[in-house]
PDB file of N, CA and C in Angstrom:
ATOM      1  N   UNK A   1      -9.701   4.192  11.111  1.00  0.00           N
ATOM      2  CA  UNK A   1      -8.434   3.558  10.791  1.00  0.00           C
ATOM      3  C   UNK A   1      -7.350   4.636  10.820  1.00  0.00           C
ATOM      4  N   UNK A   2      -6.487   4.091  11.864  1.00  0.00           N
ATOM      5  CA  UNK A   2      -5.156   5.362  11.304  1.00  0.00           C
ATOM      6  C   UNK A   2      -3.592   4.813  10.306  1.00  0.00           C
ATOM      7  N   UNK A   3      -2.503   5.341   9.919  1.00  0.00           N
ATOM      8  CA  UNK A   3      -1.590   5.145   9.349  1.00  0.00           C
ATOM      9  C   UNK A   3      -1.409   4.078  10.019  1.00  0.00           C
ATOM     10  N   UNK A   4      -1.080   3.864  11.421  1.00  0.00           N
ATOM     11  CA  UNK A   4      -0.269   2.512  11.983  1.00  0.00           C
ATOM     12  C   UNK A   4      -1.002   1.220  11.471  1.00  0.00           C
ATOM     13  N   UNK A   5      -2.339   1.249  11.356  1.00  0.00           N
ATOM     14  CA  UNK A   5      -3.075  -0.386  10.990  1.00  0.00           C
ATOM     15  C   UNK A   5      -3.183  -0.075   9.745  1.00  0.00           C
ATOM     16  N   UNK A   6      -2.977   0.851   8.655  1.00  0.00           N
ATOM     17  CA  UNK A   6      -2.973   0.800   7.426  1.00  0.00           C
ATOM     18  C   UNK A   6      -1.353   0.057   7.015  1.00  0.00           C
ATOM     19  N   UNK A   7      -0.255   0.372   7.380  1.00  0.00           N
ATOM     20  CA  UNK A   7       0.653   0.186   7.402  1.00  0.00           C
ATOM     21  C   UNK A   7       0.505  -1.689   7.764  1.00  0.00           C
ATOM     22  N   UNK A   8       0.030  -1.700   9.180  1.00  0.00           N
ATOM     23  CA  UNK A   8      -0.073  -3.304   9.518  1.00  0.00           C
ATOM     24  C   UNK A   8      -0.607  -3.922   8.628  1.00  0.00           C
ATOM     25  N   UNK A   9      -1.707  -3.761   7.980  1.00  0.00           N
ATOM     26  CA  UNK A   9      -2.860  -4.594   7.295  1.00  0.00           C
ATOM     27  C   UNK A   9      -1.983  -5.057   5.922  1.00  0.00           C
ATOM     28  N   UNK A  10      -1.434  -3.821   5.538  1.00  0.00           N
ATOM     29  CA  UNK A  10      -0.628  -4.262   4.039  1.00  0.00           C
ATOM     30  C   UNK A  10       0.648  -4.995   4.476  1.00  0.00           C
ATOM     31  N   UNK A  11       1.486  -4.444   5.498  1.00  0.00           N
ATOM     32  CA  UNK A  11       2.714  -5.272   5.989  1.00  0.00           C
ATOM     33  C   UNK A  11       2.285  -6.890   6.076  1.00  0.00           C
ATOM     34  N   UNK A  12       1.292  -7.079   6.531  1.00  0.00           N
ATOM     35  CA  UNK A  12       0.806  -8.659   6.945  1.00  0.00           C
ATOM     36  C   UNK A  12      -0.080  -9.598   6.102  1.00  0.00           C
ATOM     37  N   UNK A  13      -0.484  -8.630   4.665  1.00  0.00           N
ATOM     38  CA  UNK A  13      -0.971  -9.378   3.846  1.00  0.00           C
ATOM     39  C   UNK A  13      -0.141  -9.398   2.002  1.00  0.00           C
ATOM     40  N   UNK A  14       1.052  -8.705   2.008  1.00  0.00           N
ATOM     41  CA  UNK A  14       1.844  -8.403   0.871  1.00  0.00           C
ATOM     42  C   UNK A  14       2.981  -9.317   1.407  1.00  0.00           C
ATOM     43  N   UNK A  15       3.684 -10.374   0.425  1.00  0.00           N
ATOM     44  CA  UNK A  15       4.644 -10.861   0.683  1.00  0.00           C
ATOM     45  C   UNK A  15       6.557  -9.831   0.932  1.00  0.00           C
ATOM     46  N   UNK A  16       7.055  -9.809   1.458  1.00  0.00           N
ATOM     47  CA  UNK A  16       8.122  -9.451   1.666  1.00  0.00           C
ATOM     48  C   UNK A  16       8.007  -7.768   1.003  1.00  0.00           C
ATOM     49  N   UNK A  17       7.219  -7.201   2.559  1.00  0.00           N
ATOM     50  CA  UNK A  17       6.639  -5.901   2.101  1.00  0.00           C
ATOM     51  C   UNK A  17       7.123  -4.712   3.044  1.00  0.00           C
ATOM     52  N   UNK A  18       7.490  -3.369   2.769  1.00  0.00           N
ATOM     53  CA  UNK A  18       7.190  -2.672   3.608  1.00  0.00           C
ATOM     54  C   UNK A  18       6.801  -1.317   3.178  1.00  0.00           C
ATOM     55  N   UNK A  19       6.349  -0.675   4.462  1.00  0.00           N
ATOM     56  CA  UNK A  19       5.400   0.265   4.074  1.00  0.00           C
ATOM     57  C   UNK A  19       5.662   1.381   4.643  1.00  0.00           C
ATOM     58  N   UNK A  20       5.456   2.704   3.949  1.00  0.00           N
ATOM     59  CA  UNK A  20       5.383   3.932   4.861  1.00  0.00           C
ATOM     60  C   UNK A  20       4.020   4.400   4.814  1.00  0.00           C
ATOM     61  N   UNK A  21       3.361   4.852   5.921  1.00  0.00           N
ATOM     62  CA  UNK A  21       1.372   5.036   5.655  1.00  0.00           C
ATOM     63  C   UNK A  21       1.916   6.651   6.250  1.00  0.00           C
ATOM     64  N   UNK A  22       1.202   7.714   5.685  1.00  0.00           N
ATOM     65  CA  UNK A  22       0.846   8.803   6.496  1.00  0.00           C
ATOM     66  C   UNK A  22      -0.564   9.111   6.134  1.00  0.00           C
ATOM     67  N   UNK A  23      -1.197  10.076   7.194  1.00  0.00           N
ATOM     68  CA  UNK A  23      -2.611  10.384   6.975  1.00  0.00           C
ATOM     69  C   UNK A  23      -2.981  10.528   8.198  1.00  0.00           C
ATOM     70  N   UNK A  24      -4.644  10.759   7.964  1.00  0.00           N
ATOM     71  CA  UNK A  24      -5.161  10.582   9.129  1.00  0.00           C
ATOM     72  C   UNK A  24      -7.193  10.542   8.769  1.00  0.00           C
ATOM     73  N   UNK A  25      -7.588  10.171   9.559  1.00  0.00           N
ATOM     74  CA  UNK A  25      -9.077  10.148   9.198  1.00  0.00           C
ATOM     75  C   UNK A  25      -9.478   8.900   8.163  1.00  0.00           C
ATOM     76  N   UNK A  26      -9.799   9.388   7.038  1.00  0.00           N
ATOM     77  CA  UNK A  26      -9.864   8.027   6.082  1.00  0.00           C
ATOM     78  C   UNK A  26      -8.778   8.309   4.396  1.00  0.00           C
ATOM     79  N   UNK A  27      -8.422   9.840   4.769  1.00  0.00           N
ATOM     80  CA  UNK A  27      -7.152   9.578   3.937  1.00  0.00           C
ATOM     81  C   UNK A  27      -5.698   9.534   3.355  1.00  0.00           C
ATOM     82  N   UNK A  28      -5.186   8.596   3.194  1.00  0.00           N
ATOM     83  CA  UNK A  28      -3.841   8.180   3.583  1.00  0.00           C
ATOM     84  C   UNK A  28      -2.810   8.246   2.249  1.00  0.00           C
ATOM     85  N   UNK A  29      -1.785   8.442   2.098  1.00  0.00           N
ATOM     86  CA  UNK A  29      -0.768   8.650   1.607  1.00  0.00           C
ATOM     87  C   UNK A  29       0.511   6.943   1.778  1.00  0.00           C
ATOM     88  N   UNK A  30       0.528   6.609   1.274  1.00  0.00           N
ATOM     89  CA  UNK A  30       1.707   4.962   1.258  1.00  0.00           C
ATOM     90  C   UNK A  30       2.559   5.224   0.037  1.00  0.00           C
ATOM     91  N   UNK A  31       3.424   4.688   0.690  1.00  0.00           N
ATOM     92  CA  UNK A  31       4.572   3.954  -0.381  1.00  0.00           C
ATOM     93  C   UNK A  31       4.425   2.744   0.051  1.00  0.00           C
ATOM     94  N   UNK A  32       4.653   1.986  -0.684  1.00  0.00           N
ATOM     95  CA  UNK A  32       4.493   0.096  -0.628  1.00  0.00           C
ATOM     96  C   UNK A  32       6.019  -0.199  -1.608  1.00  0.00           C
ATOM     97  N   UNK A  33       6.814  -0.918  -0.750  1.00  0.00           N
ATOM     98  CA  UNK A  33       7.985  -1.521  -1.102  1.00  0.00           C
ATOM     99  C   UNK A  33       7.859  -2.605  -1.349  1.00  0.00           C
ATOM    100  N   UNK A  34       7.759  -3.739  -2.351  1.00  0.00           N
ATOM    101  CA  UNK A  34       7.871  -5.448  -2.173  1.00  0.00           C
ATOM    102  C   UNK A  34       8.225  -6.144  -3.585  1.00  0.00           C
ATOM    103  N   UNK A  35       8.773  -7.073  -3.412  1.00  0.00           N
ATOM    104  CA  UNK A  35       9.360  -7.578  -4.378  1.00  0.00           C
ATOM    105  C   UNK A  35       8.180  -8.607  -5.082  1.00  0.00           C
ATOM    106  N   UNK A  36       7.454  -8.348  -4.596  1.00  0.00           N
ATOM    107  CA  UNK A  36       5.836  -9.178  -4.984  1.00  0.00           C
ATOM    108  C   UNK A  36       5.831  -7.966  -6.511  1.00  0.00           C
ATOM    109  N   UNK A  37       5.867  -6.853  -6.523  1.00  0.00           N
ATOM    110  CA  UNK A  37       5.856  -6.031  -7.600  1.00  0.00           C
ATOM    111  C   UNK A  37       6.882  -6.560  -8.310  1.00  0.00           C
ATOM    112  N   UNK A  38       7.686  -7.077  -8.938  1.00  0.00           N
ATOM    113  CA  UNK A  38       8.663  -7.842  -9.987  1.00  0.00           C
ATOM    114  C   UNK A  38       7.344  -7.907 -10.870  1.00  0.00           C
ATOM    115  N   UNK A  39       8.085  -7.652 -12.065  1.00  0.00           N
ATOM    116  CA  UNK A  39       7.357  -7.701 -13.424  1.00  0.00           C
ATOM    117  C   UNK A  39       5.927  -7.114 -13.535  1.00  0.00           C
ATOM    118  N   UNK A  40       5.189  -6.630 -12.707  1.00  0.00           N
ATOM    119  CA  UNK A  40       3.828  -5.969 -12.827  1.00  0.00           C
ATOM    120  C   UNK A  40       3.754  -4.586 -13.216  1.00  0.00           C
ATOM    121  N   UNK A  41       2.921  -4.201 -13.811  1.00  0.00           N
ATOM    122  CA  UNK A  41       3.257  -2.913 -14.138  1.00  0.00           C
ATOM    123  C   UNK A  41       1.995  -2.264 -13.294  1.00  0.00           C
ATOM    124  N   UNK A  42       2.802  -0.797 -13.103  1.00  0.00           N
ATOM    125  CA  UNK A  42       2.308   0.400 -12.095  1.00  0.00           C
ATOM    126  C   UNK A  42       0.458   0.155 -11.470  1.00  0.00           C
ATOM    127  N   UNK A  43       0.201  -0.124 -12.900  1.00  0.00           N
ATOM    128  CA  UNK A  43      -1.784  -0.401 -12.800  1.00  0.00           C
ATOM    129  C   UNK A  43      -1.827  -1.715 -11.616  1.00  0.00           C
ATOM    130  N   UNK A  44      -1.320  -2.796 -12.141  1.00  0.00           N
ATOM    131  CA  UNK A  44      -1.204  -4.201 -11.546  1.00  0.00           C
ATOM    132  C   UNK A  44      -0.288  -4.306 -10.122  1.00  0.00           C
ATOM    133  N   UNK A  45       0.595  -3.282  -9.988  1.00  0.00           N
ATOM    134  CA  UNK A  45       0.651  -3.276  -8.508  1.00  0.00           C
ATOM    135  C   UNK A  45       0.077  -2.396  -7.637  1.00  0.00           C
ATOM    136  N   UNK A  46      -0.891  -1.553  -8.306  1.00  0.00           N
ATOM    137  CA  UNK A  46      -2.118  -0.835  -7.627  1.00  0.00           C
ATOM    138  C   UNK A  46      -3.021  -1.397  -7.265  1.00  0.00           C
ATOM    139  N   UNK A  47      -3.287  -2.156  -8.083  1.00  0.00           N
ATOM    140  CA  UNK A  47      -4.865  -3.268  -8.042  1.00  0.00           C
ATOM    141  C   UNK A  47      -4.194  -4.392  -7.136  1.00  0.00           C
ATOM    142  N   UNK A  48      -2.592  -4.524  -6.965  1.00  0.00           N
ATOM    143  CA  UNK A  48      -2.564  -5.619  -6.059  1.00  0.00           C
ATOM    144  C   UNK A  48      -2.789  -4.591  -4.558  1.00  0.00           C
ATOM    145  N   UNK A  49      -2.310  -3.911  -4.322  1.00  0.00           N
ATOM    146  CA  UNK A  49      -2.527  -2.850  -2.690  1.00  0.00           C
ATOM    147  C   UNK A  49      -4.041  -2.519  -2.493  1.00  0.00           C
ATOM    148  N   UNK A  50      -4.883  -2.282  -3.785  1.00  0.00           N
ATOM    149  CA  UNK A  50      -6.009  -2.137  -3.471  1.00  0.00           C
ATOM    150  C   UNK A  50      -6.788  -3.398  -3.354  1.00  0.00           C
ATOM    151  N   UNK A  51      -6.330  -4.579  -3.607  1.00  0.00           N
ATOM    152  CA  UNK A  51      -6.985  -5.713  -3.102  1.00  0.00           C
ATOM    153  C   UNK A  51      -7.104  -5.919  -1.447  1.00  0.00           C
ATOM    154  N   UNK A  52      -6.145  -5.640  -1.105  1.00  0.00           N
ATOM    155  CA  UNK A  52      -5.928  -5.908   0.138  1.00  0.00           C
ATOM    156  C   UNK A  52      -6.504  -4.875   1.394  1.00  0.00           C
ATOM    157  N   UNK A  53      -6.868  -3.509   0.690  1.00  0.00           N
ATOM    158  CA  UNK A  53      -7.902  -2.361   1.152  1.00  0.00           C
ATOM    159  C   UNK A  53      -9.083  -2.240   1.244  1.00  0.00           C
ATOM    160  N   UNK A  54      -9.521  -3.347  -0.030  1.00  0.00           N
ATOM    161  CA  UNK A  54     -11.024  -3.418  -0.319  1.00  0.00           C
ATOM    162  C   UNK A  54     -12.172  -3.463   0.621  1.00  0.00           C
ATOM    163  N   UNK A  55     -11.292  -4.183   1.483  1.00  0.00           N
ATOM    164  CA  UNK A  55     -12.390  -4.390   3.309  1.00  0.00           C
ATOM    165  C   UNK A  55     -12.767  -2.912   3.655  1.00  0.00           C
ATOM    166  N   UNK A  56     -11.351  -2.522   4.131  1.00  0.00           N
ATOM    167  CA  UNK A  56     -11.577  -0.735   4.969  1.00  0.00           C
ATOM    168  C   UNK A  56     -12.466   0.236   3.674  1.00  0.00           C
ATOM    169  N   UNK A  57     -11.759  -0.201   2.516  1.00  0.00           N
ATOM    170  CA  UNK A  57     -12.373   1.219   1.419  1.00  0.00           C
ATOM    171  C   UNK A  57     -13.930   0.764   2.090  1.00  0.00           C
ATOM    172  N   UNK A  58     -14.356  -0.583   1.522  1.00  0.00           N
ATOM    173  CA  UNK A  58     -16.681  -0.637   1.409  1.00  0.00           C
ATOM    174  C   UNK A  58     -17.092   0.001   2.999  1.00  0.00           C
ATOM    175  N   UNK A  59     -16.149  -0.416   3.902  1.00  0.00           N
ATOM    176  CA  UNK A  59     -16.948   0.094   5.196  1.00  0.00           C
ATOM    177  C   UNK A  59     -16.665   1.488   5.270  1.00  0.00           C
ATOM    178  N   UNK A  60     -16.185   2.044   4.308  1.00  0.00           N
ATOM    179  CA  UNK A  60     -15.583   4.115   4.726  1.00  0.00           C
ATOM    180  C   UNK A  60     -14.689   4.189   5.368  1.00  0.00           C
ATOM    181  N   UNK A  61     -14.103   3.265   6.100  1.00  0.00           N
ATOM    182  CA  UNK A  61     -12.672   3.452   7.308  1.00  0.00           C
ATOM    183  C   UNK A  61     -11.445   3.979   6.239  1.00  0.00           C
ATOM    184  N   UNK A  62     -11.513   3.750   4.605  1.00  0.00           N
ATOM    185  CA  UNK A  62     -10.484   4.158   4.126  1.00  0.00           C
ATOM    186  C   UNK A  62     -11.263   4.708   3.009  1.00  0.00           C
ATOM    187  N   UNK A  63     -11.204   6.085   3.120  1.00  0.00           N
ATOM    188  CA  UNK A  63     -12.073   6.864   1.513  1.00  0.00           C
ATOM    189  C   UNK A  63     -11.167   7.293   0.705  1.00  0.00           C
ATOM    190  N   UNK A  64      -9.942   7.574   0.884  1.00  0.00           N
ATOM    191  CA  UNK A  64      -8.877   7.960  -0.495  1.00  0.00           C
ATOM    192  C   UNK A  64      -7.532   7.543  -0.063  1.00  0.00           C
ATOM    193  N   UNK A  65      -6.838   7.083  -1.172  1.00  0.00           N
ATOM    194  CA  UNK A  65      -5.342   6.262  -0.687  1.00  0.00           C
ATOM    195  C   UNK A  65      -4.771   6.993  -2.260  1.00  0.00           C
ATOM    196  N   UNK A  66      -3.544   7.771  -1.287  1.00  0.00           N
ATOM    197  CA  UNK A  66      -2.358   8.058  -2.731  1.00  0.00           C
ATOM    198  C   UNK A  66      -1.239   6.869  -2.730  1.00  0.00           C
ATOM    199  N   UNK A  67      -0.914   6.571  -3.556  1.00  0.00           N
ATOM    200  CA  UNK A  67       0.418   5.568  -3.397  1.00  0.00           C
ATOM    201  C   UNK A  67       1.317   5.266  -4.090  1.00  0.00           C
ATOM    202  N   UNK A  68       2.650   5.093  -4.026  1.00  0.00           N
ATOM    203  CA  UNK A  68       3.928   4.860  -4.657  1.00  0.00           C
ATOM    204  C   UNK A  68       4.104   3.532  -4.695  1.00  0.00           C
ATOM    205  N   UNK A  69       4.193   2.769  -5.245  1.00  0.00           N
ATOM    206  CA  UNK A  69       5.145   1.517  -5.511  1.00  0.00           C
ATOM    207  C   UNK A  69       6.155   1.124  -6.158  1.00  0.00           C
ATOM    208  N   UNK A  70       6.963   0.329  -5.452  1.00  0.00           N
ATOM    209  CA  UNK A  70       8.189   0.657  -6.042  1.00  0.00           C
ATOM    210  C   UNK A  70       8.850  -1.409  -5.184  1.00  0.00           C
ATOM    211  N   UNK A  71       9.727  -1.739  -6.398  1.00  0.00           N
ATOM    212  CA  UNK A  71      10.522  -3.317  -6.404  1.00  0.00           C
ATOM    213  C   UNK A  71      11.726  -2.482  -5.328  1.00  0.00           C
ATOM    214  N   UNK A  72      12.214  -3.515  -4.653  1.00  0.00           N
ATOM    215  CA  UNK A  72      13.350  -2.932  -3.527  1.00  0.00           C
ATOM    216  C   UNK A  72      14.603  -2.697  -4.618  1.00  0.00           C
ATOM    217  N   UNK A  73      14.778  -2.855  -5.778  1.00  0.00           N
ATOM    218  CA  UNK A  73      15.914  -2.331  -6.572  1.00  0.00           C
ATOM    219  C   UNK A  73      15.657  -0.940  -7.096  1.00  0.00           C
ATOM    220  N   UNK A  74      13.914  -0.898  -7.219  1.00  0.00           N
ATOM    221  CA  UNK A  74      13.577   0.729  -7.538  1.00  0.00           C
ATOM    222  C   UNK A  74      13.850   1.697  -6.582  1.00  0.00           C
ATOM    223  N   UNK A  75      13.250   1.273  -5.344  1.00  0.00           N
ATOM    224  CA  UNK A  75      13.399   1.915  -3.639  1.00  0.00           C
ATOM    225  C   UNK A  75      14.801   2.219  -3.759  1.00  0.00           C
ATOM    226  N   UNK A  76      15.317   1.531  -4.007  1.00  0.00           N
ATOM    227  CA  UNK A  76      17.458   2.152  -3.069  1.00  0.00           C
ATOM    228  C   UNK A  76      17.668   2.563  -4.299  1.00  0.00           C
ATOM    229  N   UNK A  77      17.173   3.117  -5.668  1.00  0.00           N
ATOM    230  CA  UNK A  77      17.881   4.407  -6.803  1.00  0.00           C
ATOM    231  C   UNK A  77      17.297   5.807  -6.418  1.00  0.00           C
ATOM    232  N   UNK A  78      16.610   5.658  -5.707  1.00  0.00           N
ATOM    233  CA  UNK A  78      15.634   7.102  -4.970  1.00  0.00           C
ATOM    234  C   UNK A  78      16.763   7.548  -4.143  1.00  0.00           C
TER     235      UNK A  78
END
């Protein structure tokens, strides 16, 4: 798996999402932007990105993911 289908997989399964993926091999670095994060806290919009990984993490295509999340009102105070 590289950054570009890590990037796709979450872009196409997170509602009104976007993503920056870097990495390479099986481990990747994201920020995840989406307003699906409203009211969840940091744990609960982890466990929501890692839901959607769970496929690539069991087969090894994804062995370590760092990640930022952030509501699009958090994103534009950066």
């Amino acid at each position: 798996m590289n950054a570009g289908e890590v990037k796709a997989l979450l872009e196409s399964s997170i509602n009104n999402c976007e993503v920056v993926a870097e990495g390479e091999g099986c481990n990747f670095q994201i920020v995840v932007v989406s307003s699906e994060f409203e009211g969840l806290s940091t744990v609960k919009r982890q466990q929501l990105v890692y839901s959607h990984l769970q496929e690539a993490i069991s087969s090894g295509a994804i062995h370590a993911v760092t990640m930022k999340t952030y509501t699009p009102e958090q994103f534009s105070k950066l």
